[in-house]
Protein backbone atom coordinates (compact mmCIF):
# COMPACT_ATOMS: atom_id res chain seq x y z
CA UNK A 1 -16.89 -0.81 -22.92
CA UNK A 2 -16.50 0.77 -19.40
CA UNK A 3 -18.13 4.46 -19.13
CA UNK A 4 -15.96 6.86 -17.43
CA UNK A 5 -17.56 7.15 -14.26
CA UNK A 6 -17.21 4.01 -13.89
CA UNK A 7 -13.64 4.09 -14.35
CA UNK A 8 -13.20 7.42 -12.30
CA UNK A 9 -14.14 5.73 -9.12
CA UNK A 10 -11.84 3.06 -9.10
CA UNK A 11 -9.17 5.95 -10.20
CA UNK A 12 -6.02 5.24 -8.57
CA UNK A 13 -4.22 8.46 -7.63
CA UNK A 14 -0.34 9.51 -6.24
CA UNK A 15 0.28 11.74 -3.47
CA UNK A 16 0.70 15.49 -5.73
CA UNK A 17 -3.33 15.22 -6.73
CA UNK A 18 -4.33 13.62 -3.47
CA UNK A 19 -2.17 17.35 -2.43
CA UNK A 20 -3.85 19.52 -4.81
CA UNK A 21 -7.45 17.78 -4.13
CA UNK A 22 -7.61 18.13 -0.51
CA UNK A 23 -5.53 20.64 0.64
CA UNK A 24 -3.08 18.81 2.93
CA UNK A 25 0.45 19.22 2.72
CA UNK A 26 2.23 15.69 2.02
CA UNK A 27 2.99 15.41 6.10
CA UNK A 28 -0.94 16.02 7.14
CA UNK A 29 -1.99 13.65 5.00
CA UNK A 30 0.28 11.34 6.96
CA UNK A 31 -0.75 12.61 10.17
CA UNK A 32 -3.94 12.32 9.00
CA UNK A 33 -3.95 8.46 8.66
CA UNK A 34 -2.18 7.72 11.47
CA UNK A 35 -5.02 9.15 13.21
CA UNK A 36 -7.55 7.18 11.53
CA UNK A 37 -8.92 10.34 9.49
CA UNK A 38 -7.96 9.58 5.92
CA UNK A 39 -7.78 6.92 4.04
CA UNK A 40 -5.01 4.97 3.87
CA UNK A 41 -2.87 4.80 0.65
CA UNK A 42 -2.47 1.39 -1.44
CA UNK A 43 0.79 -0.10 -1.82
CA UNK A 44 1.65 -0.06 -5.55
CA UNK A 45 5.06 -1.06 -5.43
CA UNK A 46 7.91 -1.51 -3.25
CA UNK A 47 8.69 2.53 -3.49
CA UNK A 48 5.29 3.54 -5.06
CA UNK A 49 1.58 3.84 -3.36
CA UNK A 50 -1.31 5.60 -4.26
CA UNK A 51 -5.12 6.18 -3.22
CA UNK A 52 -8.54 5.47 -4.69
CA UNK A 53 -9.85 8.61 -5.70
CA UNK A 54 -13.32 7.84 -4.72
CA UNK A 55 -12.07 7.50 -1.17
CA UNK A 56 -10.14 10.67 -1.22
CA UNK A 57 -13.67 12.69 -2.74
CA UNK A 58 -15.43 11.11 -0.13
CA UNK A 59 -13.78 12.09 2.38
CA UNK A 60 -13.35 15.80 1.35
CA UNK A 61 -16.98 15.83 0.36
CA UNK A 62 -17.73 14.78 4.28
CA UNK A 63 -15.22 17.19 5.63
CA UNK A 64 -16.59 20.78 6.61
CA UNK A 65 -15.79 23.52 4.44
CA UNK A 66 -13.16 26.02 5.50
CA UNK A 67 -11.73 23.50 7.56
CA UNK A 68 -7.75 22.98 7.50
CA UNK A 69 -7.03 20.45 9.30
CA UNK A 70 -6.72 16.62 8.65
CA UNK A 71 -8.82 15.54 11.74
């Protein structure tokens, strides 16, 4: 059996937690990866994507705090 941090990181998660966990309104989070700043999102359908959690933790965790931008 897999423990749960183990299935945490490969977490796949939609665009309303990747919201709520970093702050970014749905269009900065676009922005954001266009830029190269965030991690892109994984295609999980034709009309559905999503991101890896770990990726999205990461990347918050290496962001300064107070900080509101996407860059």
């Amino acid at each position: 059996m897999q423990s749960s941090s183990f299935r945490n990181q490969n977490r796949i998660i939609r665009i309303t937690e990747v919201m709520a966990m970093t702050g970014l309104s749905r269009s900065g989070i676009y922005a954001a990866i266009a830029e190269g700043t965030f991690p892109a999102q994984l295609k999980l359908s034709v009309r559905s994507s999503g991101w890896k959690e770990s990726e999205v933790i990461a990347w918050r965790d290496k962001r300064p705090r107070g900080s509101q931008s996407g860059c």
